[in-house]
Protein backbone atom coordinates (compact mmCIF):
# COMPACT_ATOMS: atom_id res chain seq x y z
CA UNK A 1 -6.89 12.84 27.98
CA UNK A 2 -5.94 9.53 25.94
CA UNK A 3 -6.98 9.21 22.28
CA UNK A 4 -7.18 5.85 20.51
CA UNK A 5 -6.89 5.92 16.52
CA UNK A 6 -7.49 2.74 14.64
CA UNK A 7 -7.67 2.16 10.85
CA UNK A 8 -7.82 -0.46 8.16
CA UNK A 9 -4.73 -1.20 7.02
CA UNK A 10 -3.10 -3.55 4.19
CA UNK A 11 -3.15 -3.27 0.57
CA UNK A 12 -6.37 -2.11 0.32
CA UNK A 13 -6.37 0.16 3.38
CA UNK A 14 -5.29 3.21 5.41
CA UNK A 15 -1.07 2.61 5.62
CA UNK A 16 -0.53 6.26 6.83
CA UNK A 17 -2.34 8.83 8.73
CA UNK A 18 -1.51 12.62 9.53
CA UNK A 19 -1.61 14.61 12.82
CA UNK A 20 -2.32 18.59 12.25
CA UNK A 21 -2.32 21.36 14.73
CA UNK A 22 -4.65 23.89 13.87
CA UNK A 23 -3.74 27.10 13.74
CA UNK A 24 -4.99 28.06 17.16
CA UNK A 25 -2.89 25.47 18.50
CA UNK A 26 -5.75 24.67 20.76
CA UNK A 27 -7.29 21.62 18.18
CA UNK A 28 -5.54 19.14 16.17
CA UNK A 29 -6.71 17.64 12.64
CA UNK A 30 -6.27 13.71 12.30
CA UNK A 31 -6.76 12.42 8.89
CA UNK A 32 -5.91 8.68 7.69
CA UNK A 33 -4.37 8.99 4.02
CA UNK A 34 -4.25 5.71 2.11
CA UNK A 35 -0.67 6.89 0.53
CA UNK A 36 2.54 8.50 1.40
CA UNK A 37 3.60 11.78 0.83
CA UNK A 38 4.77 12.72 -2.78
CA UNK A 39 2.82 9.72 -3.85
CA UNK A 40 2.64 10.49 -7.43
CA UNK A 41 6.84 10.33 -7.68
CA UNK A 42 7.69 7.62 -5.11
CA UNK A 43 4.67 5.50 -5.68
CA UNK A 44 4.01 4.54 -2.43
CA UNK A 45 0.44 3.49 -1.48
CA UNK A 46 -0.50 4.48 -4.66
CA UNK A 47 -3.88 2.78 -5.80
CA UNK A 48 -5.56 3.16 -9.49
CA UNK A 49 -9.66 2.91 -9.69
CA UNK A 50 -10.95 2.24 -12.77
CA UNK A 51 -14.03 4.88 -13.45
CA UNK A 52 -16.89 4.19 -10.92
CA UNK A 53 -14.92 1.86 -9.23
CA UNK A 54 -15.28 2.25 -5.37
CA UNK A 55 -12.53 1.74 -2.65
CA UNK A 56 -14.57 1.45 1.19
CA UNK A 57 -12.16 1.90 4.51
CA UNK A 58 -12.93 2.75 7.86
CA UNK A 59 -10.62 4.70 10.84
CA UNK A 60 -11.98 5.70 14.11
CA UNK A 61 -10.72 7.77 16.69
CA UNK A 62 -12.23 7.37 20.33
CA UNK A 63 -10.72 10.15 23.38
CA UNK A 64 -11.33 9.77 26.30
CA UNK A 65 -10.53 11.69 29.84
CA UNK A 66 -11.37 9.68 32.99
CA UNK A 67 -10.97 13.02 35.22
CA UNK A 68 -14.02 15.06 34.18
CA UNK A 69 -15.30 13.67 30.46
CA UNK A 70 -17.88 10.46 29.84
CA UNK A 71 -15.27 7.22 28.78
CA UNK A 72 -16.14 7.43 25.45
CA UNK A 73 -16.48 11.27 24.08
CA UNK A 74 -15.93 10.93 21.14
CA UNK A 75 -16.66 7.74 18.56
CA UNK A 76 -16.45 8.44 14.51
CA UNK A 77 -16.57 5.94 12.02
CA UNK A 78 -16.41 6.54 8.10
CA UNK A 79 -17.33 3.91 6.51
CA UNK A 80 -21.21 4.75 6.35
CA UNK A 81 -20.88 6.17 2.64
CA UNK A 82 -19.42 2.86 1.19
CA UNK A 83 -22.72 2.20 -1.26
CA UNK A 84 -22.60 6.07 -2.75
CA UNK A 85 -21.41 6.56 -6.26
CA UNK A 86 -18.23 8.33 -6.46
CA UNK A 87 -18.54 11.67 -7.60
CA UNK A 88 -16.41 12.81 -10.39
């Protein structure tokens, strides 16, 4: 099985993501983090919204398994809530 991951990255984007086994072992947890670890001491990747403000990025993750699975299994993209409010 081969899984791609891509992300926005930059100054306004996704800089970091994390890989999580679950505790089965059997499933993993991928999520892209716009900041580093510890963020609120080192600083880094830290972003400040001003109230309502809205920050949009988008990741993807495609796997695929050319032995017994379709090319494309799996396709998520999460950008489709850019337009909602942000709830505080």
């Amino acid at each position: 099985m081969a899984v791609d991951i891509w992300q926005q990255t930059g100054t306004e984007g996704y800089n970091f993501f994390q890989v999580l086994p679950l505790y089965n072992r059997n499933n993993i947890a991928v999520e892209p983090v716009k900041c580093s670890v510890n963020v609120f001491n080192n600083e880094f990747g830290l972003i400040t919204l001003a109230p309502g403000a809205m920050l949009c990025l988008a990741f993807g993750i495609e796997a695929s398994n050319k032995f017994s699975m379709p090319d494309s299994l799996i396709n998520l993209q999460t950008n489709k809530k850019c337009n909602e409010p942000i709830d505080h």
